[in-house]
C-alpha atoms as a PDB file:
ATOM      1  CA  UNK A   1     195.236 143.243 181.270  1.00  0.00           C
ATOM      2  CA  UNK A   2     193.930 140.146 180.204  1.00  0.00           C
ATOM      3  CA  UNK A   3     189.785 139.638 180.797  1.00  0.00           C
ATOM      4  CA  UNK A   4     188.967 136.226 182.163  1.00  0.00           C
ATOM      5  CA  UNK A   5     185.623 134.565 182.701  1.00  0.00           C
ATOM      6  CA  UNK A   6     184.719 131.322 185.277  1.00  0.00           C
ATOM      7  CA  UNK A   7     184.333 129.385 182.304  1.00  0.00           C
ATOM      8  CA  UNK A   8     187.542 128.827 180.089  1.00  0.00           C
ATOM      9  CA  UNK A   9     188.737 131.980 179.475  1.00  0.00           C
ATOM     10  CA  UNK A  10     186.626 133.308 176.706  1.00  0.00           C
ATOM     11  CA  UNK A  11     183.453 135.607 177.685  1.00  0.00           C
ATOM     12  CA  UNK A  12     180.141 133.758 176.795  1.00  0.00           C
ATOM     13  CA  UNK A  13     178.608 133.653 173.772  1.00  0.00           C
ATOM     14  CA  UNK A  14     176.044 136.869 174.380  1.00  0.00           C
ATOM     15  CA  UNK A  15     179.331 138.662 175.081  1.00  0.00           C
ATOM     16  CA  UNK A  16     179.855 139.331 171.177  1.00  0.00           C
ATOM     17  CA  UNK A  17     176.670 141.210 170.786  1.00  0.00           C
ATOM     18  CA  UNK A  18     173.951 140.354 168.220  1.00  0.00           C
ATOM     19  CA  UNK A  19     176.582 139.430 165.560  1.00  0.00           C
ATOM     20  CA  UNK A  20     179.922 138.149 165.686  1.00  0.00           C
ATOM     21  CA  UNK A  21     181.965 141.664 164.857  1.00  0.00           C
ATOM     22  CA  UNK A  22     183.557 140.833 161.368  1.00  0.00           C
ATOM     23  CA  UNK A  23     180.767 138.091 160.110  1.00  0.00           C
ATOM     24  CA  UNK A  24     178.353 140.742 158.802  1.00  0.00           C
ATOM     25  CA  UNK A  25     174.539 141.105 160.085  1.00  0.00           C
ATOM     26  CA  UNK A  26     173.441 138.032 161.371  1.00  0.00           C
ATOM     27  CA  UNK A  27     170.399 136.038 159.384  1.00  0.00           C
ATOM     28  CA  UNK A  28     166.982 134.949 160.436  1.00  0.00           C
ATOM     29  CA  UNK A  29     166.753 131.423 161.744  1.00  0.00           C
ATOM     30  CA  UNK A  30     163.904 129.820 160.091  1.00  0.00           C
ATOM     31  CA  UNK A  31     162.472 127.216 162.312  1.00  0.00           C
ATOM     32  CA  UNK A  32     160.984 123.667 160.712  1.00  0.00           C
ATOM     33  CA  UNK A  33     157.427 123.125 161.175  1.00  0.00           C
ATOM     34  CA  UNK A  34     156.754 120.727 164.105  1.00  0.00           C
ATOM     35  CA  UNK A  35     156.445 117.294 163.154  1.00  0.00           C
ATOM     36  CA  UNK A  36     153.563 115.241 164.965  1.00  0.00           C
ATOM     37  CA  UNK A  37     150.990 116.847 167.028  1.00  0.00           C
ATOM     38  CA  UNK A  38     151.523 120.428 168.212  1.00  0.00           C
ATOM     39  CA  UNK A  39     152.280 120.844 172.086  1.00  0.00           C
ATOM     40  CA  UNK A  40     148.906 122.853 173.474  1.00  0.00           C
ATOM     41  CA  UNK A  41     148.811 126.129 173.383  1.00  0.00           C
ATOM     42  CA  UNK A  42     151.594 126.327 170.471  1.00  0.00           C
ATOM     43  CA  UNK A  43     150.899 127.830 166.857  1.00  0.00           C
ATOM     44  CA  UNK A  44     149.631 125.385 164.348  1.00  0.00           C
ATOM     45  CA  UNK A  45     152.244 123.760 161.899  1.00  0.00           C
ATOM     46  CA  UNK A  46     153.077 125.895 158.674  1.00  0.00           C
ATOM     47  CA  UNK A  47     151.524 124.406 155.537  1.00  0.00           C
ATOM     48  CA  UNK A  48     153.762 123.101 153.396  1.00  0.00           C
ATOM     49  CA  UNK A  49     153.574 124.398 149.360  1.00  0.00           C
ATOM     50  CA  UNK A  50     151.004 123.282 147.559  1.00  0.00           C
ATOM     51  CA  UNK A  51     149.135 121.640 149.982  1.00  0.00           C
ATOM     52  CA  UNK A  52     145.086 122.281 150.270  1.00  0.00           C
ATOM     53  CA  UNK A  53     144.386 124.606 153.103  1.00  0.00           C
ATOM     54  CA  UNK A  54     142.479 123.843 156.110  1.00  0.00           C
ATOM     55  CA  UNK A  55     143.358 119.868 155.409  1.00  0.00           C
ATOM     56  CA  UNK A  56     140.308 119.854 152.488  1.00  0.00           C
ATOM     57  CA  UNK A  57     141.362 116.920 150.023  1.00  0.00           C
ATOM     58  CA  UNK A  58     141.068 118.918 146.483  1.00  0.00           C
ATOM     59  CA  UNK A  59     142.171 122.654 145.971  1.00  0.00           C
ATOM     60  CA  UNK A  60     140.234 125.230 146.349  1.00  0.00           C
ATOM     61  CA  UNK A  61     137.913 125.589 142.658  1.00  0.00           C
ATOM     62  CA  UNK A  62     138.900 122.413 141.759  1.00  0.00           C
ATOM     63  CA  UNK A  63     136.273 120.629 139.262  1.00  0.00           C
ATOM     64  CA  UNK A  64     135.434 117.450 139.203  1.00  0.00           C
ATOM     65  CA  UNK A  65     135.879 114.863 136.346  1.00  0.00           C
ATOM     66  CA  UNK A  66     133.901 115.900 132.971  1.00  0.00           C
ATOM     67  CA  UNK A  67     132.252 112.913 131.860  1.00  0.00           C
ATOM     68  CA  UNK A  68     129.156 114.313 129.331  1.00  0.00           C
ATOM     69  CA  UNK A  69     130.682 113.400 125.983  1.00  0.00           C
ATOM     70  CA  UNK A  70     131.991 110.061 127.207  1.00  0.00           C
ATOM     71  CA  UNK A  71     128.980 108.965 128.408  1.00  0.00           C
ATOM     72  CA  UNK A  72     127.571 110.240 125.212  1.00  0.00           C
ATOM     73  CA  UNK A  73     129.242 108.247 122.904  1.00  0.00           C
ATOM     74  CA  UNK A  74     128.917 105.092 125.196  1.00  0.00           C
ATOM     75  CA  UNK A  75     125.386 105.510 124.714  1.00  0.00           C
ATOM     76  CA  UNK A  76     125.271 105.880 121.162  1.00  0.00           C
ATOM     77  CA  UNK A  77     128.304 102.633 120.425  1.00  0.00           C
ATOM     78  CA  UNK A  78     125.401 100.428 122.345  1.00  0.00           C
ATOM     79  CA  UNK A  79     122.230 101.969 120.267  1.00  0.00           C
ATOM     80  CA  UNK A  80     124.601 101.586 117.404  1.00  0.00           C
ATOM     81  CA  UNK A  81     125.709  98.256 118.203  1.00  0.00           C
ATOM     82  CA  UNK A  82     122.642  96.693 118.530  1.00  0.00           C
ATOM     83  CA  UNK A  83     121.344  98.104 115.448  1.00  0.00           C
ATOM     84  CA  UNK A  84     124.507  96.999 113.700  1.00  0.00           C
ATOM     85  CA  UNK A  85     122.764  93.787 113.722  1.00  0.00           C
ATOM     86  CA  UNK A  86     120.008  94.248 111.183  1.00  0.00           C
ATOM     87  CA  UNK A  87     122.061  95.562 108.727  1.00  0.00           C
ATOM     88  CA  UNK A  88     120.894  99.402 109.136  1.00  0.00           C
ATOM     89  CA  UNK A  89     122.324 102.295 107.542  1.00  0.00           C
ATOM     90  CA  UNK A  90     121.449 103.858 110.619  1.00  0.00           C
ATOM     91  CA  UNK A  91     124.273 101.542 112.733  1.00  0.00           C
ATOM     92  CA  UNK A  92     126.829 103.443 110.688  1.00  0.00           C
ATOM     93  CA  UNK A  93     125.582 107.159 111.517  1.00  0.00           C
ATOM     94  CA  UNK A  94     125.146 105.814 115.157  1.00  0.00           C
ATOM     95  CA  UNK A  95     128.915 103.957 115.179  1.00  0.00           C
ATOM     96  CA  UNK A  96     130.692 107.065 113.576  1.00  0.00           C
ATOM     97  CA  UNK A  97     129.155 109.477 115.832  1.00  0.00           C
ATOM     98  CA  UNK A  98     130.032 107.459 118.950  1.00  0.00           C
ATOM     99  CA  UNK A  99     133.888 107.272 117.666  1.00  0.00           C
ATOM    100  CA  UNK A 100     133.987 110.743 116.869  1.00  0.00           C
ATOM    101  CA  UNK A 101     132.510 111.754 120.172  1.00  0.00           C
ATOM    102  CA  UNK A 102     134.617 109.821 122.297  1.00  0.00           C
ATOM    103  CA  UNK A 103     137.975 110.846 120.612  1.00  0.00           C
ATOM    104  CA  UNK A 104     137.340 114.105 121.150  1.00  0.00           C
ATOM    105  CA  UNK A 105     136.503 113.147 124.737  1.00  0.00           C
ATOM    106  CA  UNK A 106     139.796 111.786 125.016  1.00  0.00           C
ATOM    107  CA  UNK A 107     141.930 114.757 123.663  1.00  0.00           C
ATOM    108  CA  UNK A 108     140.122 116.980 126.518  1.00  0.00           C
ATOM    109  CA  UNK A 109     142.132 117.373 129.467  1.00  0.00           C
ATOM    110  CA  UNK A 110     140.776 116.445 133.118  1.00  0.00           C
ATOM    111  CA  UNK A 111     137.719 114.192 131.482  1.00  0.00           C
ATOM    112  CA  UNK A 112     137.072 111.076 132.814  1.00  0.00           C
ATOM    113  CA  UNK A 113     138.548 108.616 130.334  1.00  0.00           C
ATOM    114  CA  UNK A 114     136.845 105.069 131.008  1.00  0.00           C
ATOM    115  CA  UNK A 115     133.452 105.428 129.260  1.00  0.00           C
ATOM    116  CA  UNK A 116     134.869 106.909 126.203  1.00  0.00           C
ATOM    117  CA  UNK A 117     137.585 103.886 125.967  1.00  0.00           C
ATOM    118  CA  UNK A 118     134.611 101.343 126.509  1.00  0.00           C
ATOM    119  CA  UNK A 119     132.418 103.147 123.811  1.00  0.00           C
ATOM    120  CA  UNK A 120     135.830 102.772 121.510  1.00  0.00           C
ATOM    121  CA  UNK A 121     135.482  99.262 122.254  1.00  0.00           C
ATOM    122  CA  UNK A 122     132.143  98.642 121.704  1.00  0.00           C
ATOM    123  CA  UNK A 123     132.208 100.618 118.261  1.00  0.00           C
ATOM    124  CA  UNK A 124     134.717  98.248 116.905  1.00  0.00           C
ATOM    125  CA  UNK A 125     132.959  95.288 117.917  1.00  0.00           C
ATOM    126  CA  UNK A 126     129.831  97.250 116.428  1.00  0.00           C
ATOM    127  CA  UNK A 127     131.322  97.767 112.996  1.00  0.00           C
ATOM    128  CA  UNK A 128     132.158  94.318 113.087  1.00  0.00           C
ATOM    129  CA  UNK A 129     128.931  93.220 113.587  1.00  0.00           C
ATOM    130  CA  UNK A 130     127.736  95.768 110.973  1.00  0.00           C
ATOM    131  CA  UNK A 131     129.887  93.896 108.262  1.00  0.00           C
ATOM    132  CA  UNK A 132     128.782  90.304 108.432  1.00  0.00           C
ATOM    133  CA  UNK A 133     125.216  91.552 108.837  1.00  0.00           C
ATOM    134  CA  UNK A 134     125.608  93.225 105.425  1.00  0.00           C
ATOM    135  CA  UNK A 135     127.398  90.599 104.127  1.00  0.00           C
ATOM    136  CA  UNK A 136     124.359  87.773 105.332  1.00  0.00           C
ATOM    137  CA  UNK A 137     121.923  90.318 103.676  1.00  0.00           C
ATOM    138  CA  UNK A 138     123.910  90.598 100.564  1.00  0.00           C
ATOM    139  CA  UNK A 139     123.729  86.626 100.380  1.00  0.00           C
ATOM    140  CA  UNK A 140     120.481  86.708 101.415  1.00  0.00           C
ATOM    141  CA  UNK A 141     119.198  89.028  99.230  1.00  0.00           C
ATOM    142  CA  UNK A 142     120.712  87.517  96.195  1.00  0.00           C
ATOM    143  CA  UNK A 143     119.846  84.116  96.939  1.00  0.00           C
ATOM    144  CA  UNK A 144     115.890  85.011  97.278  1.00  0.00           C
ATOM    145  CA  UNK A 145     116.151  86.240  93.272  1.00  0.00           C
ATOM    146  CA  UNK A 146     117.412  82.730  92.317  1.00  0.00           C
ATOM    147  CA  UNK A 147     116.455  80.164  94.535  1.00  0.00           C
ATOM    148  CA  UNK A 148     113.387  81.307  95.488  1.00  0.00           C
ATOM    149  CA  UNK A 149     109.879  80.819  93.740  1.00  0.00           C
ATOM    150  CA  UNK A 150     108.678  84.185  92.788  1.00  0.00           C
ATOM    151  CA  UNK A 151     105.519  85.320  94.070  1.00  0.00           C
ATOM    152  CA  UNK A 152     102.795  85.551  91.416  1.00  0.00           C
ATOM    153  CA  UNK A 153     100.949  89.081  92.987  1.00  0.00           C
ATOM    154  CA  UNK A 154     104.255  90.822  93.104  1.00  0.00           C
ATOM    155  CA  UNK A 155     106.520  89.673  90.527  1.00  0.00           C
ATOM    156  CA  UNK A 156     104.442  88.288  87.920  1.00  0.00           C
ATOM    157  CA  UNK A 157     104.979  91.235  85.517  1.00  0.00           C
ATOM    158  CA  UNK A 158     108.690  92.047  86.402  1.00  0.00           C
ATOM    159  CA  UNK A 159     109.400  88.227  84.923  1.00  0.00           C
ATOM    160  CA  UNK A 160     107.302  88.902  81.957  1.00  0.00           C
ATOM    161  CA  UNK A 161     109.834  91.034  80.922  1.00  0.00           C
ATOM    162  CA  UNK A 162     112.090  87.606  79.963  1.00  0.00           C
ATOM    163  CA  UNK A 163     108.928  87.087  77.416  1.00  0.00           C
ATOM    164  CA  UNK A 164     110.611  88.088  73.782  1.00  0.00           C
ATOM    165  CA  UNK A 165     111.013  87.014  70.481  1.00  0.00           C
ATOM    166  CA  UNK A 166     114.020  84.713  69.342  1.00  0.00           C
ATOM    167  CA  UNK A 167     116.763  86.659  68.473  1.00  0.00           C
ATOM    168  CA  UNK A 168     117.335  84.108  65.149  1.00  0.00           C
ATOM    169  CA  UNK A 169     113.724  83.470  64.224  1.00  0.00           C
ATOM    170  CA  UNK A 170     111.626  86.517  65.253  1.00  0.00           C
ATOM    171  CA  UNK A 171     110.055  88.053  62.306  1.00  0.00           C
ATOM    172  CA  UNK A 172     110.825  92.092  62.348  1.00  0.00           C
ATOM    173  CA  UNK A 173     108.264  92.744  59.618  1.00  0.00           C
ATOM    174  CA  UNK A 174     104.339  92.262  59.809  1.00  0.00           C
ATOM    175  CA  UNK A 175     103.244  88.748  59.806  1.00  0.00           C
ATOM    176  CA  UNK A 176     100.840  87.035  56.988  1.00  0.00           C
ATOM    177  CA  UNK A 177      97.364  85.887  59.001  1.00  0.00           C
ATOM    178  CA  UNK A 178      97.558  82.717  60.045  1.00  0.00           C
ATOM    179  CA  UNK A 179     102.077  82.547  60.109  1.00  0.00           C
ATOM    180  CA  UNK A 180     102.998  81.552  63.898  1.00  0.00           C
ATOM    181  CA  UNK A 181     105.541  83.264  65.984  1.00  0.00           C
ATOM    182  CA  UNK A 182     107.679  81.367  68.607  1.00  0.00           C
ATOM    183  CA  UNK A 183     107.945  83.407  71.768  1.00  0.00           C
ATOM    184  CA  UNK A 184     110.850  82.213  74.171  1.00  0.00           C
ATOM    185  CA  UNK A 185     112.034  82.831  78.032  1.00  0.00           C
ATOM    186  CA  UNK A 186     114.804  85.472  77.242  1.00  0.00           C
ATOM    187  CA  UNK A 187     116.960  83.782  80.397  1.00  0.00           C
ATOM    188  CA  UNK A 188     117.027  80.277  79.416  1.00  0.00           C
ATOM    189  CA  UNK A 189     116.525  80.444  75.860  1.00  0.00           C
ATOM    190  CA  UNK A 190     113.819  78.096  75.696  1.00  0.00           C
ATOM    191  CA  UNK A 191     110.503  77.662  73.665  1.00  0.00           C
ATOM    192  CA  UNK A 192     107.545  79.091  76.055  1.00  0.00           C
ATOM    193  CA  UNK A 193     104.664  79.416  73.499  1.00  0.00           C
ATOM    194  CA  UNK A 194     103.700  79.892  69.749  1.00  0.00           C
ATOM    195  CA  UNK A 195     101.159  81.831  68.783  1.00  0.00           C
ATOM    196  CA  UNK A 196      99.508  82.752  65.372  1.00  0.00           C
ATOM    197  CA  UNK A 197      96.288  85.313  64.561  1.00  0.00           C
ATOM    198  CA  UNK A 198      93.776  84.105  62.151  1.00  0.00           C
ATOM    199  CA  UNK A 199      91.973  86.750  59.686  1.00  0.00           C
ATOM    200  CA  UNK A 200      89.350  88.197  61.266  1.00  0.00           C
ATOM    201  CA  UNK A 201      85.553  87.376  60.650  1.00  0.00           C
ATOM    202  CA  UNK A 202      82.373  89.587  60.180  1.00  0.00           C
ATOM    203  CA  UNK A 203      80.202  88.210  63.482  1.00  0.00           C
ATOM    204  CA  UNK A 204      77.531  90.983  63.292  1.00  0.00           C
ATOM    205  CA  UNK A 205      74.296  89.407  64.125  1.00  0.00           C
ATOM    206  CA  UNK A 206      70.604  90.328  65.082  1.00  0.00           C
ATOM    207  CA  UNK A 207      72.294  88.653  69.128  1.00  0.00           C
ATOM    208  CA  UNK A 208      74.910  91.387  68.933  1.00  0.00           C
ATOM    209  CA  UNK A 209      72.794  94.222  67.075  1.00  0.00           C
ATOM    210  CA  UNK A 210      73.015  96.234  70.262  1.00  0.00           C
ATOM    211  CA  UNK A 211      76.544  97.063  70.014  1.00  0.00           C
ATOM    212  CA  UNK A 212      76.497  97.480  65.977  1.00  0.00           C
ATOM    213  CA  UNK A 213      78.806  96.099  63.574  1.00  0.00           C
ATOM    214  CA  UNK A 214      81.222  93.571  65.228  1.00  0.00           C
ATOM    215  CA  UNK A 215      84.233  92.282  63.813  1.00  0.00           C
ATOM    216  CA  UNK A 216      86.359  89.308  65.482  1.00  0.00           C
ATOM    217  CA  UNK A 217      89.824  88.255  65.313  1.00  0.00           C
ATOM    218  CA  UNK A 218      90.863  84.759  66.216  1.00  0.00           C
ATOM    219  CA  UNK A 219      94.013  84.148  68.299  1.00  0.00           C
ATOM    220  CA  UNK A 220      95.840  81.037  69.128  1.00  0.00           C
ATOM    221  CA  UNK A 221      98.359  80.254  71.538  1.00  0.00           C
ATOM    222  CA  UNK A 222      99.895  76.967  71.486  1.00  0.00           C
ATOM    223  CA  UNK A 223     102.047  75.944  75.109  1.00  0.00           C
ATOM    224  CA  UNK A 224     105.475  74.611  74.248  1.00  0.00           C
ATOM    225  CA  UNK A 225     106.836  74.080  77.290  1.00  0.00           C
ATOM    226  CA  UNK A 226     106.560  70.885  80.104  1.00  0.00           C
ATOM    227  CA  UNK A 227     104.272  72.497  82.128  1.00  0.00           C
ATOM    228  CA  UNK A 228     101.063  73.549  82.831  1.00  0.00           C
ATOM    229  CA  UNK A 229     101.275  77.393  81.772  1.00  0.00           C
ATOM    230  CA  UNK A 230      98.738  78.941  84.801  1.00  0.00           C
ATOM    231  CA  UNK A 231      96.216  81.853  83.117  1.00  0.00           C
ATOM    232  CA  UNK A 232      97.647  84.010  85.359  1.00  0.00           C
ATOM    233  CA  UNK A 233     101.162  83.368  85.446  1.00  0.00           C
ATOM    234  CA  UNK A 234     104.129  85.448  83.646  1.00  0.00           C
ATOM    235  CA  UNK A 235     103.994  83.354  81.077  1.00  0.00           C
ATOM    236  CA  UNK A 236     100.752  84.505  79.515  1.00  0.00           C
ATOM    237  CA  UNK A 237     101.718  88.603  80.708  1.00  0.00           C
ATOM    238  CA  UNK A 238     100.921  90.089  77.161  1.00  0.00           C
ATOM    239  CA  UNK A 239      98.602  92.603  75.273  1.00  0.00           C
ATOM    240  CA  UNK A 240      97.095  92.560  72.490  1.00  0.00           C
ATOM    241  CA  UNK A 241      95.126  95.920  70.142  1.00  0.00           C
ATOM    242  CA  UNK A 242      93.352  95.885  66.664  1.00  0.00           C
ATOM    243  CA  UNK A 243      95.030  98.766  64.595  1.00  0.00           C
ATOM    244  CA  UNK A 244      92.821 100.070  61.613  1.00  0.00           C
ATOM    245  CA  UNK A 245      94.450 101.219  58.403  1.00  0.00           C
ATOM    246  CA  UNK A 246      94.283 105.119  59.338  1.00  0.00           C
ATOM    247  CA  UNK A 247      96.584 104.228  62.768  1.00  0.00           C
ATOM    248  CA  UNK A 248      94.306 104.637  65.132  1.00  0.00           C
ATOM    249  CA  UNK A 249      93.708 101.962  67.499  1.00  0.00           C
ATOM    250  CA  UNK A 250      89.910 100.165  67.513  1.00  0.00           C
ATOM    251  CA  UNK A 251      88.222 100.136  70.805  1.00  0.00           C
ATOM    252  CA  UNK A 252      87.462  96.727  72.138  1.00  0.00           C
ATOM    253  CA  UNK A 253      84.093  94.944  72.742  1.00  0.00           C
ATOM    254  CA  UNK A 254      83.631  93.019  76.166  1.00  0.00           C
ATOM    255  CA  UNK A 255      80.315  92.789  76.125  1.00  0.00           C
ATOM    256  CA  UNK A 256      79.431  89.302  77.991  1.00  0.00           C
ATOM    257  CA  UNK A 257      76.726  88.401  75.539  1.00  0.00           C
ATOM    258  CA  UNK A 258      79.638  88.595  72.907  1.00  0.00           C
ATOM    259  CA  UNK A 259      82.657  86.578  75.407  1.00  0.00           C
ATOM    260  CA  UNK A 260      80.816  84.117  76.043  1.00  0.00           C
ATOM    261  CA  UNK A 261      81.069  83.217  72.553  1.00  0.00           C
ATOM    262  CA  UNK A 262      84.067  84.792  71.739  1.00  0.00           C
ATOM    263  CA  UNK A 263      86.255  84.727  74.848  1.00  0.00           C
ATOM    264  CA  UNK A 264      88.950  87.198  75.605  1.00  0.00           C
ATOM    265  CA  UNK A 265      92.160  86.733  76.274  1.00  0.00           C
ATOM    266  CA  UNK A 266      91.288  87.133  79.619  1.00  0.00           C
ATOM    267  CA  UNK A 267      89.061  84.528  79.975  1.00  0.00           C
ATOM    268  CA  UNK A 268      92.136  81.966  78.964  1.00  0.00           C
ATOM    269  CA  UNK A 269      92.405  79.000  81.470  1.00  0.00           C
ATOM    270  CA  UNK A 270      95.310  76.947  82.166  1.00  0.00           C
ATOM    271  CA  UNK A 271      96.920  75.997  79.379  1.00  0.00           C
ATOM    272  CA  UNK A 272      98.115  72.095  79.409  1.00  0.00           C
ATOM    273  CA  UNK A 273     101.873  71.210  77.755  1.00  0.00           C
ATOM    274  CA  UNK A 274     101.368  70.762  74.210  1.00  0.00           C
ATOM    275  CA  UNK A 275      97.739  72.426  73.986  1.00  0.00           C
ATOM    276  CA  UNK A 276      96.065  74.865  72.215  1.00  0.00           C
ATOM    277  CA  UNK A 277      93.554  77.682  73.412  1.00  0.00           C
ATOM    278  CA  UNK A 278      91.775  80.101  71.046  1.00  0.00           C
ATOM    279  CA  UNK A 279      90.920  83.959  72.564  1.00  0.00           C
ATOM    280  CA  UNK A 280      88.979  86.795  70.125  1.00  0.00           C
ATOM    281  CA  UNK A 281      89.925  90.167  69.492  1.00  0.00           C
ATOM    282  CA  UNK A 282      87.065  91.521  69.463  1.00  0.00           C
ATOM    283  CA  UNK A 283      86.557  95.289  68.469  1.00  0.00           C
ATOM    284  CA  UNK A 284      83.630  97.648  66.748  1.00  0.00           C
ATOM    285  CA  UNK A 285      83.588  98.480  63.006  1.00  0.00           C
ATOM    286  CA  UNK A 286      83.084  96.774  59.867  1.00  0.00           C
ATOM    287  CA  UNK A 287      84.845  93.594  58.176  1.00  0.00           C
ATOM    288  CA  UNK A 288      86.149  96.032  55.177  1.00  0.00           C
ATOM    289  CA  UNK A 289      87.947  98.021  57.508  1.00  0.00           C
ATOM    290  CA  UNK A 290      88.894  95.069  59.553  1.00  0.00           C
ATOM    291  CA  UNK A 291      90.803  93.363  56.647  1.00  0.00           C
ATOM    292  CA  UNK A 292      92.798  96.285  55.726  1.00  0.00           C
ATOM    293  CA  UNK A 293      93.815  96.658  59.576  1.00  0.00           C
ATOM    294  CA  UNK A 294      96.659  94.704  61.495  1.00  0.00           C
ATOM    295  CA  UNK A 295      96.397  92.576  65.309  1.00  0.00           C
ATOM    296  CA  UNK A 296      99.626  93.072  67.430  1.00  0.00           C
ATOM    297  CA  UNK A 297     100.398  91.466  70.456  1.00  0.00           C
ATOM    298  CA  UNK A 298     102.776  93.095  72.481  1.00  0.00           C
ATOM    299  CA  UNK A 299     105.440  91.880  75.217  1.00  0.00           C
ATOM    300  CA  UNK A 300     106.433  92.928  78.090  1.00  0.00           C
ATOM    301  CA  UNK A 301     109.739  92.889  77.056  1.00  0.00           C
ATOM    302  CA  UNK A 302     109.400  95.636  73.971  1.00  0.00           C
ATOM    303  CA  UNK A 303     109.056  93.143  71.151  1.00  0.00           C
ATOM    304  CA  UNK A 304     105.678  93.734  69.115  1.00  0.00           C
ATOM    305  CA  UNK A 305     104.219  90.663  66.996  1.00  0.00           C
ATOM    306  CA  UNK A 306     101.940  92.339  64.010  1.00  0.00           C
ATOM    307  CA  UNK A 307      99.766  90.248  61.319  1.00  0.00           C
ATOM    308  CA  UNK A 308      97.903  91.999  58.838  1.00  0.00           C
ATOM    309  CA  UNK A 309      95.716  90.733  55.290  1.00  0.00           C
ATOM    310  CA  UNK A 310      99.244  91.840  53.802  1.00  0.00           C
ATOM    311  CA  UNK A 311     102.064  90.705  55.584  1.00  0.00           C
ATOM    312  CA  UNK A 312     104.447  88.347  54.371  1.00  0.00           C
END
């Protein structure tokens, strides 16, 4: 007997039990989340994967850009920067430091990248800065030791040093009294003054009795040059010592009752082109030991000048 139903001839869909027989256990029907608004009273939307709970805009822990060493090495490209521009040493250690920092920034994951690419930026334009101020003081610095007019209270015996004898016509031995000795600038090569020592004289008197047996050795120094030689320019930077026959070196007299007779060479004045001043070495001790003794002058270059009763 054949089962019909009202509707068509086939028993309604609930008729076949939970499962169709033959199409195994039936599976769960997942239902899509509601799209828009939920109807009142109805459960609240699943959240989809990954998305923040309880509609927050950030996961839950998340932290928030690291900026420290950026900012860092921003700081220290501007310090360095603006230091670049008088030629410091301390630009570099600032510069370097702010690269180094801001790399390593960089290479970090989750760090804020923008003030570690400016500080990049301003390094580079740092270093540059750094170069042509080195270069300017390079320039600068060699220009001031050429062009410039050296001062006398700071550089008066540094260019004494170019005081020395002719390299052709200085005499290596000890001088005869009275034989004069050409002294040249060791730069230029030309004649700056010649100068000759006289044999000394006995000038013991009852004025100088006070400070015993005096003995006096004239010295002349004769300006060869165009100029007006100042007393206390480079170009009268010399010394000068009696030497008695055991090698021993007499002790000079400055006594003014005696220099104002017998000047020292530190009482030279300006010497005029083509003139002549006269100074005294002026030391204790008799005239027989003085004639068996020897003057020297010494430069400030090394070279030593020596006359003696015997020289020749």
């Amino acid at each position: 007997m054949t089962n019909q139903t009202a509707n068509g001839g086939r028993p309604p869909f609930a008729a076949y039990g939970p499962a169709s027989a033959g199409y195994g256990p039936g599976a769960p029907v997942t239902v899509p989340p509601t799209i828009g608004p939920a109807a009142p009273g109805a459960p609240a939307p699943w959240p989809s994967p990954g998305s923040p709970p309880n509609g927050s805009a950030s996961p839950a822990g998340a932290r928030p850009p690291r900026r420290g060493l950026g900012i860092t090495a921003l700081v220290l490209a501007c310090v360095g920067a603006i230091a670049a521009f008088t030629a410091s040493p301390l630009a570099w250690l600032l510069l370097v430091t702010a690269l180094v920092l801001a790399i390593v920034h960089l290479a970090r994951r989750g760090g804020a990248r923008v003030p570690a690419v400016i500080a990049i930026v301003i390094v580079g334009f740092g270093v540059f800065i750094a170069l042509i101020a080195a270069v300017v003081s390079g320039f600068t610095s060699a220009g001031s030791g050429v062009d410039s007019a050296p001062d006398p209270e700071t550089d008066t015996y540094t260019l004494a040093q170019r005081l020395s004898l002719p390299p052709d016509r200085g005499s290596e031995s000890e001088l005869a009294w009275g034989t004069a000795q050409t002294v040249i600038d060791s730069d230029t090569g030309d004649d700056v003054w010649s100068i000759r020592t006289l044999a000394p004289i006995d000038i013991t008197s009852e004025t100088f009795s006070a400070s015993g047996s005096l003995v006096a050795t004239p010295v002349e120094i004769t300006n060869l040059t165009d100029e007006t030689i100042d007393s206390d320019a480079w170009q009268l930077r010399f010394s000068t010592s009696y030497r008695l026959s055991d090698g021993t070196y007499a002790d000079a007299a400055y006594d003014p009752a005696v220099t104002d007779l017998y000047p020292s060479r530190y009482d030279i004045t300006d010497v005029a082109p083509g003139a002549t001043v006269t100074f005294y070495v002026v030391h204790d001790g008799s005239i027989a030991e003085a004639d068996e003794g020897s003057v020297e002058v010494g430069l400030y270059s090394g070279d030593i000048i020596t006359w003696t009763a015997t020289g020749g």
